[in-house]
PDB file of N, CA and C in Angstrom:
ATOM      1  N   UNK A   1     -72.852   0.415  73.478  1.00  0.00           N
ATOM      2  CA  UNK A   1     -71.936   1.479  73.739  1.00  0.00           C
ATOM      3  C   UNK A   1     -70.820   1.394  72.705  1.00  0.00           C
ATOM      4  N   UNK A   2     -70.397   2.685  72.236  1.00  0.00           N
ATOM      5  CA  UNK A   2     -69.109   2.919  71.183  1.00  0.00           C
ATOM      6  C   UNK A   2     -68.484   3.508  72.252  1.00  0.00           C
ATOM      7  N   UNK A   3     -66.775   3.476  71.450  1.00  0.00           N
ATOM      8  CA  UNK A   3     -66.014   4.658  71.860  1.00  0.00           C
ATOM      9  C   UNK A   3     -65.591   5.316  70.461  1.00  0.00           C
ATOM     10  N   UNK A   4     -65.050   6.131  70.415  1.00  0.00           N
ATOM     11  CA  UNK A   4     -64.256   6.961  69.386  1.00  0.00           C
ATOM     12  C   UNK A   4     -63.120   7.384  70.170  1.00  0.00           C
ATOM     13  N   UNK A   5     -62.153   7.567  69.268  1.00  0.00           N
ATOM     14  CA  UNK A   5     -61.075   7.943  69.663  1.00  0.00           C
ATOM     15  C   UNK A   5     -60.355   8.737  68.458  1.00  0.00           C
ATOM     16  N   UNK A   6     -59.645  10.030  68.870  1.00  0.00           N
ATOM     17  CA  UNK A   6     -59.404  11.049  67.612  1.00  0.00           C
ATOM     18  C   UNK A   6     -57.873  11.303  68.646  1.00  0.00           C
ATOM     19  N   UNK A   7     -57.199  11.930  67.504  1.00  0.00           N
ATOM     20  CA  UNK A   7     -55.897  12.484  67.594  1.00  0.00           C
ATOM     21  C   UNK A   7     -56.015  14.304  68.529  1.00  0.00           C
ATOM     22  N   UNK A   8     -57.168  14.766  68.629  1.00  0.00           N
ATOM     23  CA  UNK A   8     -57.361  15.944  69.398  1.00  0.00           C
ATOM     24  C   UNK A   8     -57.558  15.888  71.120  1.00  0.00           C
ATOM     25  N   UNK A   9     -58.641  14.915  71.122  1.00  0.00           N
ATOM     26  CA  UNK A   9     -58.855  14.513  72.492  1.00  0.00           C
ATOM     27  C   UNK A   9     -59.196  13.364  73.194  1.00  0.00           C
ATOM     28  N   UNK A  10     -59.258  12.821  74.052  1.00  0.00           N
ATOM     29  CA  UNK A  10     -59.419  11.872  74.828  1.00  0.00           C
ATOM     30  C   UNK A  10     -59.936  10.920  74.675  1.00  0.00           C
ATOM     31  N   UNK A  11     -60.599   9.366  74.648  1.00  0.00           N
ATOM     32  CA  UNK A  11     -61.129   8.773  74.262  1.00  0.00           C
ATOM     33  C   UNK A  11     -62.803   9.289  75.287  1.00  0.00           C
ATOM     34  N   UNK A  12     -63.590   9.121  73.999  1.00  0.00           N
ATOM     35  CA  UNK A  12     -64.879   9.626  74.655  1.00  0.00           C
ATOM     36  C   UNK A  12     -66.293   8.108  74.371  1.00  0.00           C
ATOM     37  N   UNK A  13     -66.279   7.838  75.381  1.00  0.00           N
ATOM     38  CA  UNK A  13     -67.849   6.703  75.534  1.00  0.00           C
ATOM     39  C   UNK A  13     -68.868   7.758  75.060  1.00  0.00           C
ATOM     40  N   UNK A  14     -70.156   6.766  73.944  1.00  0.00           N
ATOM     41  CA  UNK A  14     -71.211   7.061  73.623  1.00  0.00           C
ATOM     42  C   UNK A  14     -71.995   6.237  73.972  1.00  0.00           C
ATOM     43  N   UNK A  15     -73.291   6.338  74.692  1.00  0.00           N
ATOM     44  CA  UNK A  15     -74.822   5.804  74.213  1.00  0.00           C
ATOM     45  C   UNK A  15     -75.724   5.970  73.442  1.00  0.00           C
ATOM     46  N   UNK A  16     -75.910   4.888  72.652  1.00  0.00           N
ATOM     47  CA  UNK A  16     -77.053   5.432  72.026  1.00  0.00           C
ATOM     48  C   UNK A  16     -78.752   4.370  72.133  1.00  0.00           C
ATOM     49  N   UNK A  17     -79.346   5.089  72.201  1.00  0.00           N
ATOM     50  CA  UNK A  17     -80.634   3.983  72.218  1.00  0.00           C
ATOM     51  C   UNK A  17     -81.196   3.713  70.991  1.00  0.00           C
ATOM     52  N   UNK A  18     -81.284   2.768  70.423  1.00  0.00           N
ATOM     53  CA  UNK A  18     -81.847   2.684  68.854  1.00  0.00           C
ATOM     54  C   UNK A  18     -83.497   2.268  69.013  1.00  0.00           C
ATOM     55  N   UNK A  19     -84.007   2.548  68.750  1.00  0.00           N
ATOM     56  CA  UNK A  19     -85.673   2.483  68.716  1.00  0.00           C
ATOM     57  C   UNK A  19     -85.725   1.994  67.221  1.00  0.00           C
ATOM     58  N   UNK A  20     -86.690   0.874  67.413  1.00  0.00           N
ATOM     59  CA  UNK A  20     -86.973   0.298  66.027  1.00  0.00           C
ATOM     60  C   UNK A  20     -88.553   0.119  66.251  1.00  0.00           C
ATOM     61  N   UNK A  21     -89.393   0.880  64.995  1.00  0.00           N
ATOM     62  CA  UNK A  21     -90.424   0.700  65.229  1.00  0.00           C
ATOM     63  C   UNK A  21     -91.179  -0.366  64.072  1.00  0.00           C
ATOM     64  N   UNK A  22     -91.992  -1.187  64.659  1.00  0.00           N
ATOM     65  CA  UNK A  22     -92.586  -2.000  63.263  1.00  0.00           C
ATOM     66  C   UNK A  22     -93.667  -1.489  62.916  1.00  0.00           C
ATOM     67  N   UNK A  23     -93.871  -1.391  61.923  1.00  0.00           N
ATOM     68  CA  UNK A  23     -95.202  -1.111  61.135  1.00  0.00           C
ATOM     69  C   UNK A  23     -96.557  -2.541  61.325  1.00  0.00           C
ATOM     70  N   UNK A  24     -97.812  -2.447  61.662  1.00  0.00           N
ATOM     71  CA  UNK A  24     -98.619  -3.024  61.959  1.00  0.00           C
ATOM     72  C   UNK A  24     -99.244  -4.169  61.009  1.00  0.00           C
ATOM     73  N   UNK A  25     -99.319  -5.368  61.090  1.00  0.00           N
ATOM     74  CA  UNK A  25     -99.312  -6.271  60.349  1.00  0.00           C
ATOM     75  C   UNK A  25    -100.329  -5.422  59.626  1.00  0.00           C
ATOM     76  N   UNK A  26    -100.618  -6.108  57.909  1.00  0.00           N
ATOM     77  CA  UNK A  26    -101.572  -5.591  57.454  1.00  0.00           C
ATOM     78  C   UNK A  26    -101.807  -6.857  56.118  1.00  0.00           C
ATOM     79  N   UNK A  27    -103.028  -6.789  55.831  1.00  0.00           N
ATOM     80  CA  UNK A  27    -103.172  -8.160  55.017  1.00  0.00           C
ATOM     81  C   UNK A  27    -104.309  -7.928  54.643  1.00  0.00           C
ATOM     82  N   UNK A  28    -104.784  -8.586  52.923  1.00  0.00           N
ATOM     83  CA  UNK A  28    -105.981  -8.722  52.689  1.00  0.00           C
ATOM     84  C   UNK A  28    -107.101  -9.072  53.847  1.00  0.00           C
ATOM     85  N   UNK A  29    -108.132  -8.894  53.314  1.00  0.00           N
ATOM     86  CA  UNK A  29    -109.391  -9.921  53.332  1.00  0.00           C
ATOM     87  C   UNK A  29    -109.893 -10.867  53.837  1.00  0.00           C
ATOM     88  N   UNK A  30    -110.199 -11.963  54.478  1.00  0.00           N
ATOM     89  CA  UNK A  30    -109.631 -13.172  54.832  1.00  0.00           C
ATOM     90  C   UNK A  30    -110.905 -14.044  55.097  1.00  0.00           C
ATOM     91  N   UNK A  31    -111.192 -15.111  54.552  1.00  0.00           N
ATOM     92  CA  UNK A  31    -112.686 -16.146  55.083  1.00  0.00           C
ATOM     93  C   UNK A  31    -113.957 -15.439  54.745  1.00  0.00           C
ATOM     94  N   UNK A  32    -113.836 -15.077  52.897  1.00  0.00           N
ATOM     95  CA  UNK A  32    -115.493 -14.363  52.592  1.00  0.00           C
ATOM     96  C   UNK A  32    -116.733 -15.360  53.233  1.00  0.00           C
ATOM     97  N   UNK A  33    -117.560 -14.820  53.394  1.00  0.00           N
ATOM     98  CA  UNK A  33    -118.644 -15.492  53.055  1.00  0.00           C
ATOM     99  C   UNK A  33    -119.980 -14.930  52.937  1.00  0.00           C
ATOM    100  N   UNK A  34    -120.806 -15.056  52.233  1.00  0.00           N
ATOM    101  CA  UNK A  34    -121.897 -14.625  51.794  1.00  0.00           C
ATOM    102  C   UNK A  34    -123.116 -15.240  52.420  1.00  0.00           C
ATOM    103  N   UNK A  35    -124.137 -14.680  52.597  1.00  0.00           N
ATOM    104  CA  UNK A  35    -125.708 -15.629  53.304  1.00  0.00           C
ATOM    105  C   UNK A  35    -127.003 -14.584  52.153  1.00  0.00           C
ATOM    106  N   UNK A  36    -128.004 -15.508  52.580  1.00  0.00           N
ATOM    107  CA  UNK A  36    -129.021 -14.146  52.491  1.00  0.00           C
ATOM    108  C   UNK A  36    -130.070 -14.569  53.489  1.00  0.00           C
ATOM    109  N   UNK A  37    -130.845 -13.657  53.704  1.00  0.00           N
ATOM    110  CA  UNK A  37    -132.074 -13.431  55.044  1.00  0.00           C
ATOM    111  C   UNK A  37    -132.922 -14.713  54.264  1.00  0.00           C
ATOM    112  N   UNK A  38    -133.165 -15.273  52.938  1.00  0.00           N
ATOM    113  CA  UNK A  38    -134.361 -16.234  52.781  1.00  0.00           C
ATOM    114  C   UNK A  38    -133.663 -17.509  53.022  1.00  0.00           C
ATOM    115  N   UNK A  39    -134.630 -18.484  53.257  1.00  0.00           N
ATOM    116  CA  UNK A  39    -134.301 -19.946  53.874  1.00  0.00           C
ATOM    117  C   UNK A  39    -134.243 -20.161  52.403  1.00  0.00           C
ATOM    118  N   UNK A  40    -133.303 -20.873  52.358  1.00  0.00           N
ATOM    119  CA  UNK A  40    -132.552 -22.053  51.391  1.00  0.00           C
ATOM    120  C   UNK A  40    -132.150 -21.027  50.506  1.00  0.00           C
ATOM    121  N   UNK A  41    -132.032 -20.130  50.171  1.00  0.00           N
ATOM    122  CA  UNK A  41    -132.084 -18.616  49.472  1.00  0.00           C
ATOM    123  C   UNK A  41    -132.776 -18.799  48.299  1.00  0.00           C
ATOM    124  N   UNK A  42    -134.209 -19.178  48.885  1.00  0.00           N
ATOM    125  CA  UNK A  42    -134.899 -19.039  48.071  1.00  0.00           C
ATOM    126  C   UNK A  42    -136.057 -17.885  48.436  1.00  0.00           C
ATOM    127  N   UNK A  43    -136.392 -16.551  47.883  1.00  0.00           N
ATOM    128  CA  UNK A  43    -137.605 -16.309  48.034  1.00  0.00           C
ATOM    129  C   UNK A  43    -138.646 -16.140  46.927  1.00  0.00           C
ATOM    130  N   UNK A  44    -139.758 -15.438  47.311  1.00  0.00           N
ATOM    131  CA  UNK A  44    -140.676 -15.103  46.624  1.00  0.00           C
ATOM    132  C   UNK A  44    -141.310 -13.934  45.799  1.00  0.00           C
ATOM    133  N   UNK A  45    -141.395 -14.236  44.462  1.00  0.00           N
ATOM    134  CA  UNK A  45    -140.850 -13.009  43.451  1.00  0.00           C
ATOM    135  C   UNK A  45    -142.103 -11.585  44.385  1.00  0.00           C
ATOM    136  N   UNK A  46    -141.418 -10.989  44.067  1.00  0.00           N
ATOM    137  CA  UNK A  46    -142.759  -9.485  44.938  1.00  0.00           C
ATOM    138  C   UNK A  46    -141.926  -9.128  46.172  1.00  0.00           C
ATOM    139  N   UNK A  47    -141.111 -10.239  46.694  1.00  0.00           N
ATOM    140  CA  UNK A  47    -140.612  -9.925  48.028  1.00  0.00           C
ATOM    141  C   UNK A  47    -139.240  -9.459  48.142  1.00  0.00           C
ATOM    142  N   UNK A  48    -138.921  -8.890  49.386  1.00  0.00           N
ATOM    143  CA  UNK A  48    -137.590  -8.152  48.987  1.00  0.00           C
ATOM    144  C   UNK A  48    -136.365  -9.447  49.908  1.00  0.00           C
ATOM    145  N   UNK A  49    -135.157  -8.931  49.409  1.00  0.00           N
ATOM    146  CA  UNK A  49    -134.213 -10.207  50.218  1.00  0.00           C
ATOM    147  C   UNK A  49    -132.986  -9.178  50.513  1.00  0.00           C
ATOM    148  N   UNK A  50    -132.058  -9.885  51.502  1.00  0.00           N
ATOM    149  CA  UNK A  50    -130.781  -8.906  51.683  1.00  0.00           C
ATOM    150  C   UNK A  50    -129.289  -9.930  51.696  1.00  0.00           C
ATOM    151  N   UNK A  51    -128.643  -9.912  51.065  1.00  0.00           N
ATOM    152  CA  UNK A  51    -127.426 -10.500  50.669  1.00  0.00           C
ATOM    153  C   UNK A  51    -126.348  -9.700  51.368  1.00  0.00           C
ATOM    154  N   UNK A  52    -125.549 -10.530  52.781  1.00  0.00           N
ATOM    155  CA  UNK A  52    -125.016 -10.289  53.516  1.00  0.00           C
ATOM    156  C   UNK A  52    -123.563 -10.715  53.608  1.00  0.00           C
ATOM    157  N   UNK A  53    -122.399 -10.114  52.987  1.00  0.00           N
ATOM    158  CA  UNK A  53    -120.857 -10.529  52.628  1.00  0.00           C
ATOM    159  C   UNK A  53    -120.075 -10.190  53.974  1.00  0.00           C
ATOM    160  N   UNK A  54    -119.605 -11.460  55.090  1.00  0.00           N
ATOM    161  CA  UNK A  54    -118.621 -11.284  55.954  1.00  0.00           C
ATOM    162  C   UNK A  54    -117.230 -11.451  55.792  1.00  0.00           C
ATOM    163  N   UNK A  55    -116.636 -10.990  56.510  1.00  0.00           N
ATOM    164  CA  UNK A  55    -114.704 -11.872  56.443  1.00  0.00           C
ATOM    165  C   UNK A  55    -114.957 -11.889  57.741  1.00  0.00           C
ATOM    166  N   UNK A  56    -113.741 -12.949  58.101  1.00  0.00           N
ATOM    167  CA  UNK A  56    -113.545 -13.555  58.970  1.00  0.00           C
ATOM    168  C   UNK A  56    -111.901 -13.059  59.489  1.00  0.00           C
ATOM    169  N   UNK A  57    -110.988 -11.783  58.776  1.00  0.00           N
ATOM    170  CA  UNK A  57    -109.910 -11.214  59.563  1.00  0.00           C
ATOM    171  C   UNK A  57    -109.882 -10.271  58.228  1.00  0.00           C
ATOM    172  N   UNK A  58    -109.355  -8.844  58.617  1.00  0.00           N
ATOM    173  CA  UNK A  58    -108.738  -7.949  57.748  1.00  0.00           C
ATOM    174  C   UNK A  58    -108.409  -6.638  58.302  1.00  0.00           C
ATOM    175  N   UNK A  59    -107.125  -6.607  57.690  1.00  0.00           N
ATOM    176  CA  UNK A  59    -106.053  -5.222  58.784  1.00  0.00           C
ATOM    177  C   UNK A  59    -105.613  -4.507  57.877  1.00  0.00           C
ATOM    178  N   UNK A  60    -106.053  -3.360  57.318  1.00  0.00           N
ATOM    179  CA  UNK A  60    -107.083  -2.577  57.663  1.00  0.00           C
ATOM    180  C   UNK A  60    -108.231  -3.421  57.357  1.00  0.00           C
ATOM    181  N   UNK A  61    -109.595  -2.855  58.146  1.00  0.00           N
ATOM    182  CA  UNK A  61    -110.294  -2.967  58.000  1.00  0.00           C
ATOM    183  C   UNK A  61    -111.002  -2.937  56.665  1.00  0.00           C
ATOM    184  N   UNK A  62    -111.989  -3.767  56.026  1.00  0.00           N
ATOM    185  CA  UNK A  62    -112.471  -3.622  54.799  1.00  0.00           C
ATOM    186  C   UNK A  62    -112.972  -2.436  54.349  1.00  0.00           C
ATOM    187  N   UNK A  63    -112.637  -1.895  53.293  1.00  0.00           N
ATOM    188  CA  UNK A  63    -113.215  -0.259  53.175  1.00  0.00           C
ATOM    189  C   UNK A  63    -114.267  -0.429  51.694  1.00  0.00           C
ATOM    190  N   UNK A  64    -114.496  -1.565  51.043  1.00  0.00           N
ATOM    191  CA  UNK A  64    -115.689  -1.769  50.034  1.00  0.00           C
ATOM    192  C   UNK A  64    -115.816  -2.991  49.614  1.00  0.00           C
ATOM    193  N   UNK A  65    -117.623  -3.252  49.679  1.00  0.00           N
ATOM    194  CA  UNK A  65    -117.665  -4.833  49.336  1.00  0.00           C
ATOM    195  C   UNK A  65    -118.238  -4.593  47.731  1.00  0.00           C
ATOM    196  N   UNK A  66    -118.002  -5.344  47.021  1.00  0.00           N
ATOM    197  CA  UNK A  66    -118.203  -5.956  45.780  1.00  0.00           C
ATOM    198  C   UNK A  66    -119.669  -6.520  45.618  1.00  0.00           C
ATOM    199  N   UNK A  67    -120.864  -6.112  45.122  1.00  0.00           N
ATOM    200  CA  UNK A  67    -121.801  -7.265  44.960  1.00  0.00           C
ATOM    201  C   UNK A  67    -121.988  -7.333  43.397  1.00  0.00           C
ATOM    202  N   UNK A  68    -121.392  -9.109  42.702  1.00  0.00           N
ATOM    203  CA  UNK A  68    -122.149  -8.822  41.298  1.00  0.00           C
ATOM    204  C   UNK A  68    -122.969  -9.888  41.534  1.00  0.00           C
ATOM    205  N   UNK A  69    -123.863  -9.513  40.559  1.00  0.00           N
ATOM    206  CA  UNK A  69    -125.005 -10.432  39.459  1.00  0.00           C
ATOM    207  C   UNK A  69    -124.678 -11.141  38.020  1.00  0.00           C
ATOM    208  N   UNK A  70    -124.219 -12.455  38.362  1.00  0.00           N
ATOM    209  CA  UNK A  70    -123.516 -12.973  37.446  1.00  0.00           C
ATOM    210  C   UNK A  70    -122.803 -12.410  36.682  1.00  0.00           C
ATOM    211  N   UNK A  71    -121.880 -12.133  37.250  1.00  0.00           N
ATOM    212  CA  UNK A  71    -120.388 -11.723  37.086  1.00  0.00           C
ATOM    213  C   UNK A  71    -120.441  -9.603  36.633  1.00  0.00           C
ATOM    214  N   UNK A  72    -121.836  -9.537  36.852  1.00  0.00           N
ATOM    215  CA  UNK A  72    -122.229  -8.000  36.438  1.00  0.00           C
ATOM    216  C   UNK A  72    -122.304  -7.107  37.608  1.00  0.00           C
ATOM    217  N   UNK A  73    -121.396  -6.379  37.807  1.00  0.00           N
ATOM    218  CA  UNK A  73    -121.030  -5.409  39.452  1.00  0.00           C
ATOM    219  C   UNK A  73    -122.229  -4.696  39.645  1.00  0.00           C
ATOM    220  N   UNK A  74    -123.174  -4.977  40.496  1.00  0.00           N
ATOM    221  CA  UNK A  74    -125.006  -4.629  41.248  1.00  0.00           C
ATOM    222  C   UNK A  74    -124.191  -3.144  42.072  1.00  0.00           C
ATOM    223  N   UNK A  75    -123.766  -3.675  42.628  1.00  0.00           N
ATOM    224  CA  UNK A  75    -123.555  -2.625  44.059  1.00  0.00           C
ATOM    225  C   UNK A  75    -121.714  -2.805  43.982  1.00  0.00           C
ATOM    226  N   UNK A  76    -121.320  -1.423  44.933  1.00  0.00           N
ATOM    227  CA  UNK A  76    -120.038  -1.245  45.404  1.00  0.00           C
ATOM    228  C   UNK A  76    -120.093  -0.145  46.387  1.00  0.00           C
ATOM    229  N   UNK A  77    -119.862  -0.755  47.799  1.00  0.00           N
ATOM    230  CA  UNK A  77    -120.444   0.383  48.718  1.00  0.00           C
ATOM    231  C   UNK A  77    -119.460  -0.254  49.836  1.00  0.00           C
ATOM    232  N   UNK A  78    -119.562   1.028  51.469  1.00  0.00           N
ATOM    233  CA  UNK A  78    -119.178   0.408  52.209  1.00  0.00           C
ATOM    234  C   UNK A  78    -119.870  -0.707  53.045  1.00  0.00           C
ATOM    235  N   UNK A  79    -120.490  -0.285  52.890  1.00  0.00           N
ATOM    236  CA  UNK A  79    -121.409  -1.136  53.731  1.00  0.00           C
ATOM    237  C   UNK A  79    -121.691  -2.684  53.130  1.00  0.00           C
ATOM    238  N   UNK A  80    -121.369  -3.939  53.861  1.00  0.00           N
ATOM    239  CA  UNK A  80    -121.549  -5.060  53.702  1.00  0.00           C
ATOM    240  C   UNK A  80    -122.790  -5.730  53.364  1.00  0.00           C
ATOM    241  N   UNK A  81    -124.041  -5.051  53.012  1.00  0.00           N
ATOM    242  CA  UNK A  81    -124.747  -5.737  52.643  1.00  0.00           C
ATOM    243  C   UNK A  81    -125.909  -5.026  51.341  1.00  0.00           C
ATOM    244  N   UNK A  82    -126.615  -6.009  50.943  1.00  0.00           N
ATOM    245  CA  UNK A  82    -127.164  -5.649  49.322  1.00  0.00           C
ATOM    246  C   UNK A  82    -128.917  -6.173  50.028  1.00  0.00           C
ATOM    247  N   UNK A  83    -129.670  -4.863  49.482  1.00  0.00           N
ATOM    248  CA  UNK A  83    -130.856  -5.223  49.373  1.00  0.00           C
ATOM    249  C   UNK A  83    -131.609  -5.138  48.030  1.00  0.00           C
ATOM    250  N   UNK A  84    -132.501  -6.613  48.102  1.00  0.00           N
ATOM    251  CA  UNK A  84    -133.209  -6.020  47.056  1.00  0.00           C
ATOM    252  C   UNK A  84    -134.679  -6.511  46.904  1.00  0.00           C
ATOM    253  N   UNK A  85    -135.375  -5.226  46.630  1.00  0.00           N
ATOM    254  CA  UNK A  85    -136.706  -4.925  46.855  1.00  0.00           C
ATOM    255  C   UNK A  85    -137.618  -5.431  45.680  1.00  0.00           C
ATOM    256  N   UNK A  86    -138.510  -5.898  46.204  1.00  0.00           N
ATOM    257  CA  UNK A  86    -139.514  -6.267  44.873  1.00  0.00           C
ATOM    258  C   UNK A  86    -138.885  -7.210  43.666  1.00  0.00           C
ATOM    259  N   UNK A  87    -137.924  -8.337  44.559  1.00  0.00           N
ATOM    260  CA  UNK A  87    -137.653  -9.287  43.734  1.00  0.00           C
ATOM    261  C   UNK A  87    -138.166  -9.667  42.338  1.00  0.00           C
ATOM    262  N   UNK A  88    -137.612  -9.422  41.376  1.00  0.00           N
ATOM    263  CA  UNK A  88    -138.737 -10.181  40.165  1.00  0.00           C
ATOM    264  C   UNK A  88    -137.197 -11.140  39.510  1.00  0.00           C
ATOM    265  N   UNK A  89    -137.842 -12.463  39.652  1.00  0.00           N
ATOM    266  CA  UNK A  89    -137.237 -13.627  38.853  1.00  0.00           C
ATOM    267  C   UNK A  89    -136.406 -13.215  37.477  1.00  0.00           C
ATOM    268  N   UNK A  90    -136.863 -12.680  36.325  1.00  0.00           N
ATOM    269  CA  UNK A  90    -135.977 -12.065  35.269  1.00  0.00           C
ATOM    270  C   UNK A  90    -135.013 -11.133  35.499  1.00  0.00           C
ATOM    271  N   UNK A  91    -134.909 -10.732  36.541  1.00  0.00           N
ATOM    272  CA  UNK A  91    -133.898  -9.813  36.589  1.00  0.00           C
ATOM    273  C   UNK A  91    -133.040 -10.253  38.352  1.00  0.00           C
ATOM    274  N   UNK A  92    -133.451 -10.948  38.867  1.00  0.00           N
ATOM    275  CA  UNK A  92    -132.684 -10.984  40.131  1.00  0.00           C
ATOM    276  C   UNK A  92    -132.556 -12.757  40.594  1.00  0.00           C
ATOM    277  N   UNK A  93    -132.868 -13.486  39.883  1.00  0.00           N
ATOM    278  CA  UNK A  93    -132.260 -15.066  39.843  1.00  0.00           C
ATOM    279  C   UNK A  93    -130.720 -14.770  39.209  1.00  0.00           C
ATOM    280  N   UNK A  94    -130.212 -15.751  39.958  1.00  0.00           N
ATOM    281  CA  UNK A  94    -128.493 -16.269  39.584  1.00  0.00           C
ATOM    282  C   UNK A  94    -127.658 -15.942  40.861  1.00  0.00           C
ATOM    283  N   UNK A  95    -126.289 -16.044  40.152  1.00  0.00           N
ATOM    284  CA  UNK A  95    -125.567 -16.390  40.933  1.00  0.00           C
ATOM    285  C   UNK A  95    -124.861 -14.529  41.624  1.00  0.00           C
ATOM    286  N   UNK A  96    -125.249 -14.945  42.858  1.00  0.00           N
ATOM    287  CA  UNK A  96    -124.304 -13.464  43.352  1.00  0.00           C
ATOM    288  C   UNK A  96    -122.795 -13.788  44.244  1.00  0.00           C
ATOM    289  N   UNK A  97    -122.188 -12.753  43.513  1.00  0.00           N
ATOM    290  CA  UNK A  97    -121.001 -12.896  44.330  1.00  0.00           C
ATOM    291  C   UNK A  97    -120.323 -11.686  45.057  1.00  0.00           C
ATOM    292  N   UNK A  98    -119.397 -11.722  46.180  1.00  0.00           N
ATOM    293  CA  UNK A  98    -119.271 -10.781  47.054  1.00  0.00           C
ATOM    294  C   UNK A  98    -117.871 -10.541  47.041  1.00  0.00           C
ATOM    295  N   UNK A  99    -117.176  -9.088  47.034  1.00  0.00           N
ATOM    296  CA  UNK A  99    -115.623  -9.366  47.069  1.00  0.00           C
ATOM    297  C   UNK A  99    -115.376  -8.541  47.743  1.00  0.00           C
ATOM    298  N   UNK A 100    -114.572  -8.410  48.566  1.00  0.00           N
ATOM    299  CA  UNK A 100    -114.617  -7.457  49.957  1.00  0.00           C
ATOM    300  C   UNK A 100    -113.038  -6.939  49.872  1.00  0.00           C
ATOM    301  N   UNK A 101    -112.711  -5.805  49.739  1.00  0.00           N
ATOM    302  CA  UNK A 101    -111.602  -4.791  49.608  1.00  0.00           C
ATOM    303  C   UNK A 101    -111.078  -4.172  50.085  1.00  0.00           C
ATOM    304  N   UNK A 102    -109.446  -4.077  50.691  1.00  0.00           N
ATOM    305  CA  UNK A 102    -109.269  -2.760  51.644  1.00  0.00           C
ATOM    306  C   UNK A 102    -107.990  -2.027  51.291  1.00  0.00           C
ATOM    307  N   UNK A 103    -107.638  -1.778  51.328  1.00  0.00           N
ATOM    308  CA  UNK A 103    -106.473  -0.852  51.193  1.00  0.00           C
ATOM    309  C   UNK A 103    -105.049  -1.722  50.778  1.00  0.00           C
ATOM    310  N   UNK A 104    -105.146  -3.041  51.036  1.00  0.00           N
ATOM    311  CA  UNK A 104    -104.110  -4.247  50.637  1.00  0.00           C
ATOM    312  C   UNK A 104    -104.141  -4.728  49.928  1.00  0.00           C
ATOM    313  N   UNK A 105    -105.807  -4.699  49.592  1.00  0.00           N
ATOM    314  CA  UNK A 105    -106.338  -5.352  48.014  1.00  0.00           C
ATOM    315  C   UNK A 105    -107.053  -6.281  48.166  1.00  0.00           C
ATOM    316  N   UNK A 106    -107.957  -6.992  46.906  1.00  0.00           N
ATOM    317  CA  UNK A 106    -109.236  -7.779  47.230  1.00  0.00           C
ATOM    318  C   UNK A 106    -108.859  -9.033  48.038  1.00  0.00           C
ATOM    319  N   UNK A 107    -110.158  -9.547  48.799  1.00  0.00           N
ATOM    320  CA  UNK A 107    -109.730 -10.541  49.711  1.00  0.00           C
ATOM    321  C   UNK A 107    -110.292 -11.639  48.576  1.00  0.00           C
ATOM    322  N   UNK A 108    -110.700 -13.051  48.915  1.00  0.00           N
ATOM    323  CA  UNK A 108    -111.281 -13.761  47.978  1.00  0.00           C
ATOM    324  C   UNK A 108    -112.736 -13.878  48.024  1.00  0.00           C
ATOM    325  N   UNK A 109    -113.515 -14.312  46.720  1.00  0.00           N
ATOM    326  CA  UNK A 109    -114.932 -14.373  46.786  1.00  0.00           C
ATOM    327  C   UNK A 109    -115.415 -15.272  47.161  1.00  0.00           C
ATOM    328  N   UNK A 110    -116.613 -14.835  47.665  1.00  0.00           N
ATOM    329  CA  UNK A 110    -117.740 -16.129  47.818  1.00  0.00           C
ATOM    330  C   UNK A 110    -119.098 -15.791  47.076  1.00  0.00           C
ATOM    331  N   UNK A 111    -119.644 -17.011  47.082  1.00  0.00           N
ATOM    332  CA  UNK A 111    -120.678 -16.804  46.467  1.00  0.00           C
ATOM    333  C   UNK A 111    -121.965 -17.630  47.002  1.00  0.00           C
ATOM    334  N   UNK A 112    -123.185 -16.968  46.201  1.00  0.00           N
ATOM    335  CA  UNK A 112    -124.428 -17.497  46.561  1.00  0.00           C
ATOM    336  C   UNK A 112    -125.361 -17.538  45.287  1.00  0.00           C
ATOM    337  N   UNK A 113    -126.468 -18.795  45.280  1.00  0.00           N
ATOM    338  CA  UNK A 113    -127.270 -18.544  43.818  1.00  0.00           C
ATOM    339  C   UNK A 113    -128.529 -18.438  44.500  1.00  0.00           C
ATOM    340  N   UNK A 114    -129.215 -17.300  44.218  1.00  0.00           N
ATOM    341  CA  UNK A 114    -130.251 -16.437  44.519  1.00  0.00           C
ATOM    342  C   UNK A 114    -131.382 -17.368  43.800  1.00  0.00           C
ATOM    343  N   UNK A 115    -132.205 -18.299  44.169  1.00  0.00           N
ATOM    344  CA  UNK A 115    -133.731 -18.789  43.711  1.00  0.00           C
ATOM    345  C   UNK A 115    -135.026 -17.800  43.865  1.00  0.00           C
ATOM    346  N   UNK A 116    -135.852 -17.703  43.007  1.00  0.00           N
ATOM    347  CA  UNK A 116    -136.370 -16.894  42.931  1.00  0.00           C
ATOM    348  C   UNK A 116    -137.806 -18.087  42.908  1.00  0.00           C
ATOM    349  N   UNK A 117    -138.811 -17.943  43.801  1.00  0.00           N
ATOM    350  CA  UNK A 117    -140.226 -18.571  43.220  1.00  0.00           C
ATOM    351  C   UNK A 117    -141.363 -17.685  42.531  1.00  0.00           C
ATOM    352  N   UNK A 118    -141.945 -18.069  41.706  1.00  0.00           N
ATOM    353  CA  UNK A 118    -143.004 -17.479  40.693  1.00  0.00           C
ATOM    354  C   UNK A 118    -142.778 -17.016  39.361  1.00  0.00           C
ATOM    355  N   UNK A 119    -143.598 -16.567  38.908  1.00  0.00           N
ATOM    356  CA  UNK A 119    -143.794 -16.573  37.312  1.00  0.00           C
ATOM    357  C   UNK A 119    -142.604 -15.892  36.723  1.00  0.00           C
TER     358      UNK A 119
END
């Protein structure tokens, strides 16, 4: 509560209610981690595999994941995961990495090295 007081009239009491609103935490990215569907991530050239990038907290929500192929950007989509069909060893062995993005900015990477068996 104020008062004011003026040379015209009376002393006059005010209320006021102050409302303070906070804005909603918001933060990168948080706890990448990468898998893929083959055991030991190894599969077999002919066969297809799917490379799967989680976090573990992010406010907003992640709005694009990152997939490169040694250090070469494969995919950039919303959707968290990378397929790929008809594996062939020369072109889909190495190292993949995942970087997951939202409106706060990139969270950190993880990574995975893709084994490939056959010729």
């Amino acid at each position: 509560m104020y008062s004011v007081v003026n040379s015209v009239r009376m002393p006059t009491d005010y209320c006021i209610l102050l409302a303070v609103l906070l804005l909603p935490y918001a933060d990168k990215p948080e706890g990448t981690k990468i898998n893929t569907c083959a055991a030991q991530n190894t599969v077999t050239q002919g066969d297809s595999v799917t490379l799967a990038c989680h976090v573990t907290a992010a406010n907003p929500q992640v709005s694009q994941y990152s997939f490169y192929l040694n250090d070469s950007l494969v995919k950039a989509a919303s959707d968290n995961q990378y397929t790929i069909n008809n594996v062939q060893r020369s072109q889909h062995y190495g190292k993949y990495k995942c970087i997951p993005h939202n409106d706060v900015g990139d969270g950190p990477e993880a990574s995975v090295t893709l084994h490939v068996n056959g010729e």
